[in-house]
PDB file of N, CA and C in Angstrom:
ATOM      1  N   UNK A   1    -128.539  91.988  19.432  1.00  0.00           N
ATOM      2  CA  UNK A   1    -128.655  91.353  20.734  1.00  0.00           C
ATOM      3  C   UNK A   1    -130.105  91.359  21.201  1.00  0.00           C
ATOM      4  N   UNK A   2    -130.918  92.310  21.234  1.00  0.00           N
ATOM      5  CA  UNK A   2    -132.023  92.126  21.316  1.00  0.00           C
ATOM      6  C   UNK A   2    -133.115  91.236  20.955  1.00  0.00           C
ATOM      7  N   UNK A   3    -132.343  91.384  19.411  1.00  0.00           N
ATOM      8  CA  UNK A   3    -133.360  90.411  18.549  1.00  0.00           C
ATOM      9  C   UNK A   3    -133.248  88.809  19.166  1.00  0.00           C
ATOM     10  N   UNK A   4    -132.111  88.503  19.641  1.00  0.00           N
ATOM     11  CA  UNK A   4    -131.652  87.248  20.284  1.00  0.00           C
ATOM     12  C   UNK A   4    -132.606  87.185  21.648  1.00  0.00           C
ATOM     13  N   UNK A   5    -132.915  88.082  22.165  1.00  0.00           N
ATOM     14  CA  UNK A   5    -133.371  87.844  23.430  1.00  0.00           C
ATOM     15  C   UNK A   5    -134.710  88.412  23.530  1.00  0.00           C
ATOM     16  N   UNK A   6    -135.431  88.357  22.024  1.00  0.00           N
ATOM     17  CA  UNK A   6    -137.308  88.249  22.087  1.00  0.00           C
ATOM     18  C   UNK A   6    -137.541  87.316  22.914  1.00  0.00           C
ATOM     19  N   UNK A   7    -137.079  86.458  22.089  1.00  0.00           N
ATOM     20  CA  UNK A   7    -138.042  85.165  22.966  1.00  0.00           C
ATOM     21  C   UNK A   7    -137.471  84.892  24.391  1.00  0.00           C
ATOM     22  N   UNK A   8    -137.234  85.609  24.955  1.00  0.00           N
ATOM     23  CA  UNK A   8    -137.123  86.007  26.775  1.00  0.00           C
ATOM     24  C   UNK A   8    -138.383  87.128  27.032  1.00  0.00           C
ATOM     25  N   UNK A   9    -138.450  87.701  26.125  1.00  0.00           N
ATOM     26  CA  UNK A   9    -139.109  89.120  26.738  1.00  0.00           C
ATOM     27  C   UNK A   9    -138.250  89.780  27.100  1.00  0.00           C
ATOM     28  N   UNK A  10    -136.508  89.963  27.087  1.00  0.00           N
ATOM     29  CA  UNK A  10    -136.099  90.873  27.419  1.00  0.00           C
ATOM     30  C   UNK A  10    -135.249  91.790  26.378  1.00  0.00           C
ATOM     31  N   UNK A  11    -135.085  93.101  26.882  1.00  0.00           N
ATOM     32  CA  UNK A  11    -133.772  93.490  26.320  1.00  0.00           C
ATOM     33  C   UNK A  11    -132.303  93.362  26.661  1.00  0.00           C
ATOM     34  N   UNK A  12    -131.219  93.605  25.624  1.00  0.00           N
ATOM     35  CA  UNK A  12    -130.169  94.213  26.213  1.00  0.00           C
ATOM     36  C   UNK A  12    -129.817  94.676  27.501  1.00  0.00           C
ATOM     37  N   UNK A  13    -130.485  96.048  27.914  1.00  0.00           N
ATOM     38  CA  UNK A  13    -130.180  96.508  29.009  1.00  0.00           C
ATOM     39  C   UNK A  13    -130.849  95.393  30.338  1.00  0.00           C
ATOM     40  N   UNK A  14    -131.544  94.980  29.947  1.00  0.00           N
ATOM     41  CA  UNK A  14    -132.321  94.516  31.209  1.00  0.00           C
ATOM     42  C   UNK A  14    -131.369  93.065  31.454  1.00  0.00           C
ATOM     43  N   UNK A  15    -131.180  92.524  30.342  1.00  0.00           N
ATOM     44  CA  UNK A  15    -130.386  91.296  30.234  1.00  0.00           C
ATOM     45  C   UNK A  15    -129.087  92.136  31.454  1.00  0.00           C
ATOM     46  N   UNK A  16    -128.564  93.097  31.138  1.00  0.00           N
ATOM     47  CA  UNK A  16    -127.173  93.217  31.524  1.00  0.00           C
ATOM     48  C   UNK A  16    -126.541  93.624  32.557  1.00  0.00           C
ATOM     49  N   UNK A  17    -128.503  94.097  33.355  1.00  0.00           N
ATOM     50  CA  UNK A  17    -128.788  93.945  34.837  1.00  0.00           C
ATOM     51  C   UNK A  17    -129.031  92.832  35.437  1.00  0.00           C
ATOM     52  N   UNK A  18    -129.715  92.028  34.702  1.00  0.00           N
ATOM     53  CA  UNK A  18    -129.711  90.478  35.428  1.00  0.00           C
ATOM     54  C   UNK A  18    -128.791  89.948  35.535  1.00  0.00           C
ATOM     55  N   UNK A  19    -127.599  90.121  34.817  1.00  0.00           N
ATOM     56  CA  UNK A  19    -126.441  89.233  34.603  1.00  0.00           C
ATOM     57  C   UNK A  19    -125.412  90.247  36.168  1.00  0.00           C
ATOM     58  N   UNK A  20    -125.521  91.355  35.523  1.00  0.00           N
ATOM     59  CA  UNK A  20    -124.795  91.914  37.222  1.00  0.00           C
ATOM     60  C   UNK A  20    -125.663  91.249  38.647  1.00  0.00           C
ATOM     61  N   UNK A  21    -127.044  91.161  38.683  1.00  0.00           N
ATOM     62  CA  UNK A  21    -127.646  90.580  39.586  1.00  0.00           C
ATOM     63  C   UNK A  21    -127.055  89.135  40.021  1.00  0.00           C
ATOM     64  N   UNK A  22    -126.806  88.753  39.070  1.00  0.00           N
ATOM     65  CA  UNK A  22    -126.616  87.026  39.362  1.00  0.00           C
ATOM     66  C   UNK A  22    -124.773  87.012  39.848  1.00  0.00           C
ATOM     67  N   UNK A  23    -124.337  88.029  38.727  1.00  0.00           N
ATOM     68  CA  UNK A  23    -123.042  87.273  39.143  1.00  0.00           C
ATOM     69  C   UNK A  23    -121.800  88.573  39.895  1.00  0.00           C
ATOM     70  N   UNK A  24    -122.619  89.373  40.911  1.00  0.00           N
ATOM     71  CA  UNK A  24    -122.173  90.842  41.900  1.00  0.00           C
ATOM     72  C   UNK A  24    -121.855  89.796  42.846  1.00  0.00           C
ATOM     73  N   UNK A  25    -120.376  90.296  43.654  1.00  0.00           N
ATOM     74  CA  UNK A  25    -120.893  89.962  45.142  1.00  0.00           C
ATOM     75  C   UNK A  25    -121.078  90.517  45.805  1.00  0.00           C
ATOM     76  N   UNK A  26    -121.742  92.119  45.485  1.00  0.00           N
ATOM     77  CA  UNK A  26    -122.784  92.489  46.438  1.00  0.00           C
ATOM     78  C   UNK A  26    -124.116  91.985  46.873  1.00  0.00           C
ATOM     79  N   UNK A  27    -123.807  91.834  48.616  1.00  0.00           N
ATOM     80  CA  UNK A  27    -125.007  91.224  48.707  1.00  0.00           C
ATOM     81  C   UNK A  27    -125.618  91.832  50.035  1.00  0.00           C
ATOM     82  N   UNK A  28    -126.733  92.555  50.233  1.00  0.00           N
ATOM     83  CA  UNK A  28    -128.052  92.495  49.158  1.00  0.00           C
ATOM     84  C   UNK A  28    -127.336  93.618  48.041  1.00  0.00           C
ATOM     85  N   UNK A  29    -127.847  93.269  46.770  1.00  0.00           N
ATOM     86  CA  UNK A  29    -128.163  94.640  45.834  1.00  0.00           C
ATOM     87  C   UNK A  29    -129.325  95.450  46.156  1.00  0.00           C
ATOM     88  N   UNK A  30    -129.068  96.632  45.946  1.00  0.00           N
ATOM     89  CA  UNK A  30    -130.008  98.283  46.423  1.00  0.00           C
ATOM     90  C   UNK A  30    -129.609  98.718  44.977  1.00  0.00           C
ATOM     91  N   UNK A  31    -130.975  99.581  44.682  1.00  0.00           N
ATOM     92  CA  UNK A  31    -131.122 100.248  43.453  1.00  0.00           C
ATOM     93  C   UNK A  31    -129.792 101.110  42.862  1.00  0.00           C
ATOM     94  N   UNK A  32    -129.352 101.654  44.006  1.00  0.00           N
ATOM     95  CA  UNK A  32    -127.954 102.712  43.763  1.00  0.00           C
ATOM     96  C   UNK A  32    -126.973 101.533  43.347  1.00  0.00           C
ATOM     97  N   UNK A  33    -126.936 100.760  43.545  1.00  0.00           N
ATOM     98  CA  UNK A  33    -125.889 100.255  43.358  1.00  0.00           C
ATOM     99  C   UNK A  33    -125.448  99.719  41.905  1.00  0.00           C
ATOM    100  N   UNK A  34    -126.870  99.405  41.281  1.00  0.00           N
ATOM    101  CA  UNK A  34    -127.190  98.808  40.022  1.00  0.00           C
ATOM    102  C   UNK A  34    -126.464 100.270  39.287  1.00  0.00           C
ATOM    103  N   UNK A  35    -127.381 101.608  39.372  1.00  0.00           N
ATOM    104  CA  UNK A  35    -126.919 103.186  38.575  1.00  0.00           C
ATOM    105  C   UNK A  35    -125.280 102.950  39.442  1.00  0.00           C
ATOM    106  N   UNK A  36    -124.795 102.852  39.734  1.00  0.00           N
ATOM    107  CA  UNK A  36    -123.553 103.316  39.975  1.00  0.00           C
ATOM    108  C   UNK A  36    -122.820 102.537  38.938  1.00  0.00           C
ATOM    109  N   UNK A  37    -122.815 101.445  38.845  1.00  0.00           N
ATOM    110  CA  UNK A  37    -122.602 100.323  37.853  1.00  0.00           C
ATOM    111  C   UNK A  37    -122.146 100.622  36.753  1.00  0.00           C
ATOM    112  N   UNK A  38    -123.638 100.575  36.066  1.00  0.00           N
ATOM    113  CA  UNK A  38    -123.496 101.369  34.968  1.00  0.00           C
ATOM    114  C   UNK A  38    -123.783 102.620  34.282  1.00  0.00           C
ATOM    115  N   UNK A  39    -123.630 103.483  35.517  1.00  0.00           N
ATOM    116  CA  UNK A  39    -124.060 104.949  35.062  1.00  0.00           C
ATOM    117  C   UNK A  39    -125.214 105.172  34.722  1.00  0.00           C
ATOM    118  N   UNK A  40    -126.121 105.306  35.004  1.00  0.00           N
ATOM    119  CA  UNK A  40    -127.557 105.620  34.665  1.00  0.00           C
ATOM    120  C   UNK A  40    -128.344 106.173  35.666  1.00  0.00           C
ATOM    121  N   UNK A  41    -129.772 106.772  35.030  1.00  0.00           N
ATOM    122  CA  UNK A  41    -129.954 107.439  36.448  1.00  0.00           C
ATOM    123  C   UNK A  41    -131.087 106.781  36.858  1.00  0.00           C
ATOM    124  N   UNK A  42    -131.466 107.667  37.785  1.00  0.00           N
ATOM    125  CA  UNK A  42    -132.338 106.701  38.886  1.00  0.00           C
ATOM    126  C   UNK A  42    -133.540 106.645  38.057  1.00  0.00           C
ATOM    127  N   UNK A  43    -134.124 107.333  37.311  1.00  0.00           N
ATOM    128  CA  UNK A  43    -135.192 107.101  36.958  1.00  0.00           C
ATOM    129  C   UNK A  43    -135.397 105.913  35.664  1.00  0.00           C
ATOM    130  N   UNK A  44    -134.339 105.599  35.036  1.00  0.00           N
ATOM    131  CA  UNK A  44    -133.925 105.048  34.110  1.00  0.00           C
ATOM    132  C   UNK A  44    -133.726 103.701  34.762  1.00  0.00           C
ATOM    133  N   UNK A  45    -133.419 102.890  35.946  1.00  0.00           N
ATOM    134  CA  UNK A  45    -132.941 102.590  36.761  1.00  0.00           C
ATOM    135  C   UNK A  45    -134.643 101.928  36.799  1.00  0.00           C
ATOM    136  N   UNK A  46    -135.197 103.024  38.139  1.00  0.00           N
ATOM    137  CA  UNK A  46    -136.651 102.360  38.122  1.00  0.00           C
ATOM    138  C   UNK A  46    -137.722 101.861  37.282  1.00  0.00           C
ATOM    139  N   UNK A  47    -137.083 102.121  35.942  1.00  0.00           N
ATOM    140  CA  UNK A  47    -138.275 101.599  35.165  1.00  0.00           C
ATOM    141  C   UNK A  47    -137.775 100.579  34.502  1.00  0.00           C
ATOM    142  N   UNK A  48    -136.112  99.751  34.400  1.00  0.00           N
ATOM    143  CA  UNK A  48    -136.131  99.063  34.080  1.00  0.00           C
ATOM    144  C   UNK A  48    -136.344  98.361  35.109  1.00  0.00           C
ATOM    145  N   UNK A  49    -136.293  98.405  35.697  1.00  0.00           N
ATOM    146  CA  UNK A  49    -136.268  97.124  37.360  1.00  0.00           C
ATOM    147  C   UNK A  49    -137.617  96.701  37.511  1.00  0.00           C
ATOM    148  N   UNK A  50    -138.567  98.137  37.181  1.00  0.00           N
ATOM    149  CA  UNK A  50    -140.183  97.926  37.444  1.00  0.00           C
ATOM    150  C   UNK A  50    -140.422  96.888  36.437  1.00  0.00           C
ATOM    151  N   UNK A  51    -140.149  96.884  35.072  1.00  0.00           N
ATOM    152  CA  UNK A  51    -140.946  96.038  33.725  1.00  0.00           C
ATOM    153  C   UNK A  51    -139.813  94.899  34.364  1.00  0.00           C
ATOM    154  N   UNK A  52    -138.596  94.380  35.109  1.00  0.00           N
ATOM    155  CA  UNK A  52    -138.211  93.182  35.392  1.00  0.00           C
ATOM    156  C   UNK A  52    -138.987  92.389  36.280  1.00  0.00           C
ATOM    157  N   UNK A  53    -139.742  93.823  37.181  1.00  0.00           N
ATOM    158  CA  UNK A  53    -140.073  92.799  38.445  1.00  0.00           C
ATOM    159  C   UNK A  53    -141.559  92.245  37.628  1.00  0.00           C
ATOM    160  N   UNK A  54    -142.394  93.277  36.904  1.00  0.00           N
ATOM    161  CA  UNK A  54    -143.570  92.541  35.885  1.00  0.00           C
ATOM    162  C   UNK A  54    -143.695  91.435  34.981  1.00  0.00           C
ATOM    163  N   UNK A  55    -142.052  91.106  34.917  1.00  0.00           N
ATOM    164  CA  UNK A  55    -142.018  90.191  34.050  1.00  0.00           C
ATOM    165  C   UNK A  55    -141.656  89.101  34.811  1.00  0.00           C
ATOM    166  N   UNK A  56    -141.535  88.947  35.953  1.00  0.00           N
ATOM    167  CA  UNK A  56    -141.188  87.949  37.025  1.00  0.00           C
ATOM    168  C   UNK A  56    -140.028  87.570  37.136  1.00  0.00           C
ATOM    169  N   UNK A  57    -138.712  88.475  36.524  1.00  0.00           N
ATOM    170  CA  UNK A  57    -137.433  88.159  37.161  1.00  0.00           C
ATOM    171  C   UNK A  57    -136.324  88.440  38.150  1.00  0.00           C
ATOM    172  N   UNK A  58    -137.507  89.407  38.705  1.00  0.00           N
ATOM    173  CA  UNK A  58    -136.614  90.079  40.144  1.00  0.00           C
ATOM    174  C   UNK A  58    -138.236  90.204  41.665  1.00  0.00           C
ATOM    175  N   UNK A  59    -137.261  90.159  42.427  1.00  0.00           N
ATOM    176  CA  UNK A  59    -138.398  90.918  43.106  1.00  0.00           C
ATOM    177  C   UNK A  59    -137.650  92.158  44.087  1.00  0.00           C
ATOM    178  N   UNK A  60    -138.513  92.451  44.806  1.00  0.00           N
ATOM    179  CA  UNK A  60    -138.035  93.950  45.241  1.00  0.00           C
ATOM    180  C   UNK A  60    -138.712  93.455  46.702  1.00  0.00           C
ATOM    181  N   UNK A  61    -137.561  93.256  47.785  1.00  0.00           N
ATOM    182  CA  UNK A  61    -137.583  93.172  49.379  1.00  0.00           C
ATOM    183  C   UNK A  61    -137.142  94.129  49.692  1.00  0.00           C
ATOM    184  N   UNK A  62    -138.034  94.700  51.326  1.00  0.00           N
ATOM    185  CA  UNK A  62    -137.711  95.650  52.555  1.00  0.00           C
ATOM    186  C   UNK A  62    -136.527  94.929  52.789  1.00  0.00           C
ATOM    187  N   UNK A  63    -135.199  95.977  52.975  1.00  0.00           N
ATOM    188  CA  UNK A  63    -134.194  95.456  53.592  1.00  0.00           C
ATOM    189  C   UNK A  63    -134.321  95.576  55.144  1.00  0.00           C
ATOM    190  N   UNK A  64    -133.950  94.612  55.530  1.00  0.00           N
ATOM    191  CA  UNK A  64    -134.397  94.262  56.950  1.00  0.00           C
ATOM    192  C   UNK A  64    -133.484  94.905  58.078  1.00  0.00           C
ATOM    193  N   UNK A  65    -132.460  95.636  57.359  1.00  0.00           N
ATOM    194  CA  UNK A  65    -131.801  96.871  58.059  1.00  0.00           C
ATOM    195  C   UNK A  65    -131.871  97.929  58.063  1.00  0.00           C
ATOM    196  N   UNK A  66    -132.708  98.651  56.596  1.00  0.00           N
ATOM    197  CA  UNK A  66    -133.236 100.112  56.849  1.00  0.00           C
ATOM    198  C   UNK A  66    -134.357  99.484  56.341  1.00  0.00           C
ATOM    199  N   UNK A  67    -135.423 100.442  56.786  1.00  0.00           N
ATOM    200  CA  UNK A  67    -137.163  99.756  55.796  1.00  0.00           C
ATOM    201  C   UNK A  67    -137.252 101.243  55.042  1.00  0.00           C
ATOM    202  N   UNK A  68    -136.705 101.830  54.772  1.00  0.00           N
ATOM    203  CA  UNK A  68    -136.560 102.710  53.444  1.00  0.00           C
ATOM    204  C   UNK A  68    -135.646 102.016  52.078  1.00  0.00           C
ATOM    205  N   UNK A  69    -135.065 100.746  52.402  1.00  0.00           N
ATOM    206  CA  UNK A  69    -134.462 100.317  51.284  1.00  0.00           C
ATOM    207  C   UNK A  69    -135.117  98.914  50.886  1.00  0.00           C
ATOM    208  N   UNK A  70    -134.782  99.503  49.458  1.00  0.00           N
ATOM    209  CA  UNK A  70    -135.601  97.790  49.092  1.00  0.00           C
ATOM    210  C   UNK A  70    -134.266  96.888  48.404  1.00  0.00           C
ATOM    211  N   UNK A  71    -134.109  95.747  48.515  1.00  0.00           N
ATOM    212  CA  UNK A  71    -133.015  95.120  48.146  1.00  0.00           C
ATOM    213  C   UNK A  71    -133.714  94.644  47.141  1.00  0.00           C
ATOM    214  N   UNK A  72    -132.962  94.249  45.860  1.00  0.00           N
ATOM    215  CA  UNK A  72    -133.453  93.506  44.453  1.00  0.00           C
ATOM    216  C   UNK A  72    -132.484  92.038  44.439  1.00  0.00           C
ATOM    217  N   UNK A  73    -133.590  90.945  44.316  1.00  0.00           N
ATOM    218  CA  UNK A  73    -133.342  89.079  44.247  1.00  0.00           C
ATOM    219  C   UNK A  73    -133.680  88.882  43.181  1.00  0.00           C
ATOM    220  N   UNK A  74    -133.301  87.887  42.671  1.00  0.00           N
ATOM    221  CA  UNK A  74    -133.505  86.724  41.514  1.00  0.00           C
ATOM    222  C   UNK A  74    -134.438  85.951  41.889  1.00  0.00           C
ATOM    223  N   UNK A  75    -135.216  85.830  40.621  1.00  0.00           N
ATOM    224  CA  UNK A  75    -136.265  84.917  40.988  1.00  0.00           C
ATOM    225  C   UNK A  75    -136.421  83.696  40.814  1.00  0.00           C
ATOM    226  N   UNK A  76    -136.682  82.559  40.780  1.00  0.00           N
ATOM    227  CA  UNK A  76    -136.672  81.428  40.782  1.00  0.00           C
ATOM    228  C   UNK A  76    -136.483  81.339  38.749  1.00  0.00           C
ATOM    229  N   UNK A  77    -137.924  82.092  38.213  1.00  0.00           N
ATOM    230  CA  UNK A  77    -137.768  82.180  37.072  1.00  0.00           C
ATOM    231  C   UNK A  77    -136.941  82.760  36.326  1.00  0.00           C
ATOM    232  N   UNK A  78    -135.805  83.735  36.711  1.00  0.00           N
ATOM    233  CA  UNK A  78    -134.262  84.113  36.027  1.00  0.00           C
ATOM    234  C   UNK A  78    -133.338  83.249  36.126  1.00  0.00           C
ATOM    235  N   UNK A  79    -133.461  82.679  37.561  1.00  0.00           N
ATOM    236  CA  UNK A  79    -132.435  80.829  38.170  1.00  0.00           C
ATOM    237  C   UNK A  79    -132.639  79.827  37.004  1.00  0.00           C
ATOM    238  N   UNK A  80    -134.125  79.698  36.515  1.00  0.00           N
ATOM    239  CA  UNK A  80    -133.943  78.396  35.478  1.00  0.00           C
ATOM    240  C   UNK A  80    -133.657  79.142  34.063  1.00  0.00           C
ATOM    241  N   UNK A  81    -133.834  80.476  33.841  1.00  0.00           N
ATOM    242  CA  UNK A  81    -133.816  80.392  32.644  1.00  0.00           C
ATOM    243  C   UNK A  81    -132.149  81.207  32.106  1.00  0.00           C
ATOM    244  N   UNK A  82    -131.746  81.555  32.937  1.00  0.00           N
ATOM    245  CA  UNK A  82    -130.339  81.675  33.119  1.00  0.00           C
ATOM    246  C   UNK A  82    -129.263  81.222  31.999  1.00  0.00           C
ATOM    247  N   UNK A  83    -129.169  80.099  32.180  1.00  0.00           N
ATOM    248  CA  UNK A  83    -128.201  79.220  31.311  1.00  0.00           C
ATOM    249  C   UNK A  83    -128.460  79.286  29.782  1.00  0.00           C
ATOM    250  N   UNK A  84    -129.969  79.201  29.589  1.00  0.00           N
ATOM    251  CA  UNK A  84    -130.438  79.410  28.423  1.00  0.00           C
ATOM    252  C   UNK A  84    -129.953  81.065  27.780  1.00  0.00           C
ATOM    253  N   UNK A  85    -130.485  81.866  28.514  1.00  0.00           N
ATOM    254  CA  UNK A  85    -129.574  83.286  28.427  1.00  0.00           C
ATOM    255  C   UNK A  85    -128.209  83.337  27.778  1.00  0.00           C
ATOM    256  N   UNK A  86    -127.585  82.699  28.759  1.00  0.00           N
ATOM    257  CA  UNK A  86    -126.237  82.784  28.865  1.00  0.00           C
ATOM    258  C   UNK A  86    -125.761  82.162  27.345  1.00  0.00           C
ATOM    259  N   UNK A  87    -126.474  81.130  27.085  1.00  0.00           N
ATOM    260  CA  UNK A  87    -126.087  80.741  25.661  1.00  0.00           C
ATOM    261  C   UNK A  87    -126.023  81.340  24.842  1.00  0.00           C
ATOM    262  N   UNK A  88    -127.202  81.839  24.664  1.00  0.00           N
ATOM    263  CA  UNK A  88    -127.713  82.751  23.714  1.00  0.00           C
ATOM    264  C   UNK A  88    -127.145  83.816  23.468  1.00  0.00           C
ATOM    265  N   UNK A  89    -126.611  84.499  24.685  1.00  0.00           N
ATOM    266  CA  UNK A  89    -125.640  85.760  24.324  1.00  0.00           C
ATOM    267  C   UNK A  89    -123.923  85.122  23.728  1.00  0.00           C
ATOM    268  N   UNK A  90    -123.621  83.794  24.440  1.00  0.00           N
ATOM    269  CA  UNK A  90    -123.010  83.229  23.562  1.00  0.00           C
ATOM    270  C   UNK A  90    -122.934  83.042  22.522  1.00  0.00           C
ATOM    271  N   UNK A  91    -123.810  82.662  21.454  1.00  0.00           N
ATOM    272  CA  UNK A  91    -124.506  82.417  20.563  1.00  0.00           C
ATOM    273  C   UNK A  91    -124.040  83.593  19.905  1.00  0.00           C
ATOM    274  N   UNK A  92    -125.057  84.711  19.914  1.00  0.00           N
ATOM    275  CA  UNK A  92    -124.745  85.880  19.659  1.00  0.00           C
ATOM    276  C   UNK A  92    -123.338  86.113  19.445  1.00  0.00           C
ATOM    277  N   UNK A  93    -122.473  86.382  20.233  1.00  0.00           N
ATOM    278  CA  UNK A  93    -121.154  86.954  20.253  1.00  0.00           C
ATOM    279  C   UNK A  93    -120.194  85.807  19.173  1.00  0.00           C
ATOM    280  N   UNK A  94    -120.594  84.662  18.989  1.00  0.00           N
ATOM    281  CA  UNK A  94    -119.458  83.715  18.313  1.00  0.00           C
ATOM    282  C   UNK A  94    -120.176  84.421  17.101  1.00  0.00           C
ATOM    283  N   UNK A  95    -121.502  84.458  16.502  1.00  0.00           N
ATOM    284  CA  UNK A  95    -122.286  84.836  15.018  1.00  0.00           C
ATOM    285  C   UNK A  95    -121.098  86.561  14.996  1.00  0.00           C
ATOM    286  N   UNK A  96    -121.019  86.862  15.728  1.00  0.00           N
ATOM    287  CA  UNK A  96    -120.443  88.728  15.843  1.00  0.00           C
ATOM    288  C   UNK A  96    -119.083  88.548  15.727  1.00  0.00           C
ATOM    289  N   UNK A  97    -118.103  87.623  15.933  1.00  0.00           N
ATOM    290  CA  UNK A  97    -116.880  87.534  15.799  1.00  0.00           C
ATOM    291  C   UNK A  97    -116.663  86.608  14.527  1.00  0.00           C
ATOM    292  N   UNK A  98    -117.383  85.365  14.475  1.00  0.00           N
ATOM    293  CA  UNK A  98    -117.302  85.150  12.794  1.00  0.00           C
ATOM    294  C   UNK A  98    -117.691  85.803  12.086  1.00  0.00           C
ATOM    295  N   UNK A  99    -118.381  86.423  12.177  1.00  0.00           N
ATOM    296  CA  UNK A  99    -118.442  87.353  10.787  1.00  0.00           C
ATOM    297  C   UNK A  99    -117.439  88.657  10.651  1.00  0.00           C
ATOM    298  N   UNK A 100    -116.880  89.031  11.295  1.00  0.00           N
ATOM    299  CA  UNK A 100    -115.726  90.038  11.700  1.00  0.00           C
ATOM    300  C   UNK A 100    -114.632  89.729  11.397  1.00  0.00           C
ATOM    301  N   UNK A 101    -113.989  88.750  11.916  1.00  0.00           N
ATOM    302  CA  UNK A 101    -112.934  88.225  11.710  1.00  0.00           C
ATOM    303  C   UNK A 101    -112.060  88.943  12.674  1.00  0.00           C
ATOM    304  N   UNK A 102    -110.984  88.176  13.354  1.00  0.00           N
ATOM    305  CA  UNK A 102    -109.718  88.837  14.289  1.00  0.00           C
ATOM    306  C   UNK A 102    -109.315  90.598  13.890  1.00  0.00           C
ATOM    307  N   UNK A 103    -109.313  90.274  12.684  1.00  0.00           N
ATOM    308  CA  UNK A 103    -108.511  91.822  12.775  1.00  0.00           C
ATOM    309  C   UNK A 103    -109.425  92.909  12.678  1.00  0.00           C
ATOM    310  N   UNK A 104    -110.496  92.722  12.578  1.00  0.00           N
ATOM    311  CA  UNK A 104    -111.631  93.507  12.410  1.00  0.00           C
ATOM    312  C   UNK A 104    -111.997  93.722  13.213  1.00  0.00           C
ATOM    313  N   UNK A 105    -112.528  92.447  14.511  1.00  0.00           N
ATOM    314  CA  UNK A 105    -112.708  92.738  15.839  1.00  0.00           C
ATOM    315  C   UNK A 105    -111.496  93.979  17.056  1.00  0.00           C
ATOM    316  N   UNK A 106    -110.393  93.592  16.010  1.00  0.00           N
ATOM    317  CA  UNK A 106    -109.585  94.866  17.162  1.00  0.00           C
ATOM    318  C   UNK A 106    -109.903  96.027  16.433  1.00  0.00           C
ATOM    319  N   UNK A 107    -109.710  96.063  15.271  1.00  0.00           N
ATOM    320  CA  UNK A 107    -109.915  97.774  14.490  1.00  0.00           C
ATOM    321  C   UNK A 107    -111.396  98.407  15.372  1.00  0.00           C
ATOM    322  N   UNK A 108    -112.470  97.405  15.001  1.00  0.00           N
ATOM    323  CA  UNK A 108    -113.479  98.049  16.023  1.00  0.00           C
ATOM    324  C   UNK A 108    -113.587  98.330  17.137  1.00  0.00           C
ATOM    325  N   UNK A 109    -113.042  97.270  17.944  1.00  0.00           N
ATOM    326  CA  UNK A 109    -112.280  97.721  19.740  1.00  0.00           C
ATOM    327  C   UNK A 109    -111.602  99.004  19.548  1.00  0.00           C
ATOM    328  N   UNK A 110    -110.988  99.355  19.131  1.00  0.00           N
ATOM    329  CA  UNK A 110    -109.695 101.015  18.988  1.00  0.00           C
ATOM    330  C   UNK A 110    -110.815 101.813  18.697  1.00  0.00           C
ATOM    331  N   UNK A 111    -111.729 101.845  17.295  1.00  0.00           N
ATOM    332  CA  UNK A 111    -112.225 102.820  17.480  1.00  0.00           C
ATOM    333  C   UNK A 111    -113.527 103.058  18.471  1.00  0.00           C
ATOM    334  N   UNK A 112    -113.941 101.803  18.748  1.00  0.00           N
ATOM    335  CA  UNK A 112    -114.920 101.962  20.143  1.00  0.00           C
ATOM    336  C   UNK A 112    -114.526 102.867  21.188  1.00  0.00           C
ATOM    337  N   UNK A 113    -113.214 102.695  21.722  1.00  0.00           N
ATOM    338  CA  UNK A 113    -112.129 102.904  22.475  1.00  0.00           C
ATOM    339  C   UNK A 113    -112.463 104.388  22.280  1.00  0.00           C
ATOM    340  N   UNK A 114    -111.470 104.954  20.979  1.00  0.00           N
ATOM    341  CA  UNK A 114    -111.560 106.014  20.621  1.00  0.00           C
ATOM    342  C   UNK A 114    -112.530 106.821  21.227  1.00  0.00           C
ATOM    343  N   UNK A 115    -113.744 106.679  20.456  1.00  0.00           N
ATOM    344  CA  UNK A 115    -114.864 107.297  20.394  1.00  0.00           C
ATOM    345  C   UNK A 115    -115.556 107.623  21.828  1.00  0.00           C
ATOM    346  N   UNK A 116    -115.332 106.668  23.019  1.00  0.00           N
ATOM    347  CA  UNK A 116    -115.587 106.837  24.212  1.00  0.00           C
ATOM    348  C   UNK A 116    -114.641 107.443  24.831  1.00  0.00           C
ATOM    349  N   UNK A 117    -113.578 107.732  24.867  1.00  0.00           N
ATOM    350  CA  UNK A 117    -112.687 108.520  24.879  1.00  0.00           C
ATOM    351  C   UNK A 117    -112.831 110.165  25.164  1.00  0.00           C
ATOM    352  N   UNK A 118    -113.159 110.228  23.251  1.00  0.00           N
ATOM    353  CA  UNK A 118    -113.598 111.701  22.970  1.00  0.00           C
ATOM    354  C   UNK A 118    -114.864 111.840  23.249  1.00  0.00           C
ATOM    355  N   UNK A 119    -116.236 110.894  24.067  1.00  0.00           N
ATOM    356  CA  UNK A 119    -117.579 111.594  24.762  1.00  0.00           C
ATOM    357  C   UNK A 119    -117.375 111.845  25.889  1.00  0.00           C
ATOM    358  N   UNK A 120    -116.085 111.138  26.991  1.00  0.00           N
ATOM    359  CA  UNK A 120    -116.023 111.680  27.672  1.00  0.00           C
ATOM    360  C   UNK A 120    -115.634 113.144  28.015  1.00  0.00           C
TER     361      UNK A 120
END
């Protein structure tokens, strides 16, 4: 998945914050809300958000109801390039299921399953 999404400049994880960004209906998003999400911590949290906002796909506003919070937007440049994204992880996932095949794709679901299971 990564390798699919060089030519964005992004990763995985960052991809999978933009995609909660765009399609939450929380609105505004606040940093906690992103770590609550998907479990991660805050510091892990701020540094992907920091290399998003450097790369020009978020920005970071004073929420205009506490000015200790900053709310996180989409930027014009995640709006156009979006769809293209979206393909691409498309893309991705049809190349990951043809080559798998149906019954392969569930054997790996169970033991995915499994395995998260027993880390919890």
């Amino acid at each position: 998945m990564n390798e699919g999404l060089k030519k964005y400049d992004l990763t995985k994880t960052q991809r999978d914050i933009l995609g909660y960004l765009h399609f939450t209906d929380k609105n505004p998003v606040i940093q906690k809300d992103i770590e609550e999400h998907f479990h991660i911590s805050n510091p892990t949290v701020t540094g992907i958000l920091n290399r998003l906002e450097q790369k020009g796909f978020i920005e970071r506003k004073q929420s205009l109801k506490d000015k200790r919070v900053r709310t996180i937007v989409l930027t014009k440049k995640e709006q156009d390039l979006h769809e293209d994204i979206e393909n691409q992880i498309c893309l991705m996932e049809s190349k990951f299921e043809n080559a798998l095949g149906i019954e392969k794709q569930k054997q790996l679901l169970e033991i995915l399953k499994e395995l998260a299971q027993n880390l919890e």
